[in-house]
Protein backbone atom coordinates (compact mmCIF):
# COMPACT_ATOMS: atom_id res chain seq x y z
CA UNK A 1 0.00 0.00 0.00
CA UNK A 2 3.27 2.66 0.62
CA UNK A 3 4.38 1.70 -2.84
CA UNK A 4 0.88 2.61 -4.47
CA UNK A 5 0.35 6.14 -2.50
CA UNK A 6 4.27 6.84 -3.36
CA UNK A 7 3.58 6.22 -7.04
CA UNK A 8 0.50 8.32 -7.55
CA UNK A 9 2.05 11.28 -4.92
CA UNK A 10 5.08 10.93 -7.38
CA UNK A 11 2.67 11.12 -10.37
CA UNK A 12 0.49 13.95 -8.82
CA UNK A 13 3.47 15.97 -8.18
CA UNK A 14 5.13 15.63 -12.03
CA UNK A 15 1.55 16.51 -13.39
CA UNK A 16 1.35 19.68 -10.82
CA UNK A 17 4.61 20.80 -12.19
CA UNK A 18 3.86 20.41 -15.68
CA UNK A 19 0.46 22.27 -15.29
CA UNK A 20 2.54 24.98 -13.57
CA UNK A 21 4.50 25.42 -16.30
CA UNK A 22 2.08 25.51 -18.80
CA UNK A 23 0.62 28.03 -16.73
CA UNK A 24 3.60 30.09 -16.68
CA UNK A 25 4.24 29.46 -20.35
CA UNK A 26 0.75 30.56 -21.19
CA UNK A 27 1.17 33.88 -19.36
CA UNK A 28 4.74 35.03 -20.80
CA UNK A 29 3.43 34.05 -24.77
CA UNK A 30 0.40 36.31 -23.62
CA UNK A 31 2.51 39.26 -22.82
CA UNK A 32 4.93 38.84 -25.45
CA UNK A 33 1.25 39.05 -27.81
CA UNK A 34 -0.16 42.17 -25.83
CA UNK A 35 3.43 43.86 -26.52
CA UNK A 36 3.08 43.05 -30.22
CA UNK A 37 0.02 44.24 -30.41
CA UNK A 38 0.95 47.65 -28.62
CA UNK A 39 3.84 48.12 -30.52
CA UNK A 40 1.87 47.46 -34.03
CA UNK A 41 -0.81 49.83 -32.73
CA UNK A 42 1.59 52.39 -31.71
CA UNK A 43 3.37 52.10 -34.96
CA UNK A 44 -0.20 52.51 -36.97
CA UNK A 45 -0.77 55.36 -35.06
CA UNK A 46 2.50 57.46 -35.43
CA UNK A 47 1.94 56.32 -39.69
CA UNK A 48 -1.85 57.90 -39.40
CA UNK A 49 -0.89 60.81 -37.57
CA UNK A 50 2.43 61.54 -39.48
CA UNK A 51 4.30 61.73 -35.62
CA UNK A 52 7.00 59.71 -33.88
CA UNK A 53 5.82 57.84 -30.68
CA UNK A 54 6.26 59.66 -27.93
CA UNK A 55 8.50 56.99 -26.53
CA UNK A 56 10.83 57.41 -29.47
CA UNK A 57 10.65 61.18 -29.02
CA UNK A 58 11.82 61.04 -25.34
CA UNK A 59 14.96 58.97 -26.28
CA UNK A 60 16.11 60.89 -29.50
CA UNK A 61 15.80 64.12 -27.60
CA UNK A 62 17.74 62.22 -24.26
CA UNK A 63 20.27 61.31 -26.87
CA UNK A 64 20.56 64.93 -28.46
CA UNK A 65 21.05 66.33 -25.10
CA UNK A 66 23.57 63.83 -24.21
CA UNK A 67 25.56 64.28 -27.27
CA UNK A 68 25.38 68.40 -27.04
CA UNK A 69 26.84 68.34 -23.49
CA UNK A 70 29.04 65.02 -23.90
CA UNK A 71 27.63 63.28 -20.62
CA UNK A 72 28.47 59.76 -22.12
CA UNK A 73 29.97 60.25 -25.74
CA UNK A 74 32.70 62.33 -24.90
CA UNK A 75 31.53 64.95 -27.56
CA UNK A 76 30.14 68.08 -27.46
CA UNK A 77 32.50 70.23 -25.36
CA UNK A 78 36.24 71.11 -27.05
CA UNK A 79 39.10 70.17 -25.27
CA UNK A 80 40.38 73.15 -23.93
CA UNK A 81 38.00 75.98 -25.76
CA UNK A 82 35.43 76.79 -22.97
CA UNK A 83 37.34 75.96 -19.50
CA UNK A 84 37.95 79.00 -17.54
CA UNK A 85 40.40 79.14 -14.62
CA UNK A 86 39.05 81.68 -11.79
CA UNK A 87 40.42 82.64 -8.57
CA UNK A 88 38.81 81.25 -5.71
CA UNK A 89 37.74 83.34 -2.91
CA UNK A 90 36.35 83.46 1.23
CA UNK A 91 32.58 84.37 1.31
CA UNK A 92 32.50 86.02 4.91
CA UNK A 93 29.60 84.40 6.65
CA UNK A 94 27.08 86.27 7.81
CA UNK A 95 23.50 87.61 5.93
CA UNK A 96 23.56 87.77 1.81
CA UNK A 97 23.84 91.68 1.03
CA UNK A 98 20.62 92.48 -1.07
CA UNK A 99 20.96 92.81 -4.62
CA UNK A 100 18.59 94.81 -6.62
CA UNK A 101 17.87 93.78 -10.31
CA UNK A 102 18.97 95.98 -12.83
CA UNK A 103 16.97 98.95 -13.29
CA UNK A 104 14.75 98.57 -9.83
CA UNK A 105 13.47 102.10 -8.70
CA UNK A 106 15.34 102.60 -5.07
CA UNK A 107 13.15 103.79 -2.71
CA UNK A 108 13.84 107.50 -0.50
């Protein structure tokens, strides 16, 4: 009788785990399809309209930003063209004199 209920707990347990993973299958093919179909629907849209995604919009302008001001491709800034050398100085401590903006009437 332990040989029987070890055979079909043995056989219960390989048909749980192959249900589970037909499960899981199932699921990922279903959100690899919902991503095709965004991406197709997104890509029929931006045709209709005549405009980029706005997805593709955020990166190309990241990327034109990036390349103006060299944060990762080393380009944009010269090598020696627009560094200036200043003089460093104390800032006394105490409270920030008041600036008025150019051409601010002063009062009496």
């Amino acid at each position: 009788m332990n040989a029987l209920t070890d055979i079909i707990g043995r056989l219960l347990r390989g048909l749980l785990r192959i249900l589970l993973a037909l499960a899981g299958l199932v699921f990922l093919v279903s959100l690899m399809l919902a991503g095709v179909i965004a991406v197709a629907l997104l890509s029929l849209w931006a045709l209709l309209t005549g405009r980029k995604p706005a997805p593709v919009m955020v990166f190309q302008r990241f990327r034109q930003t990036s390349s103006r001001y060299g944060a990762w491709s080393g380009g944009g800034r010269s090598a020696g063209g627009d560094v200036v050398d200043v003089q460093a100085q104390e800032v006394p401590e105490g409270p920030a004199p008041r600036v008025e903006p150019p051409g601010a009437a002063r009062e009496p």
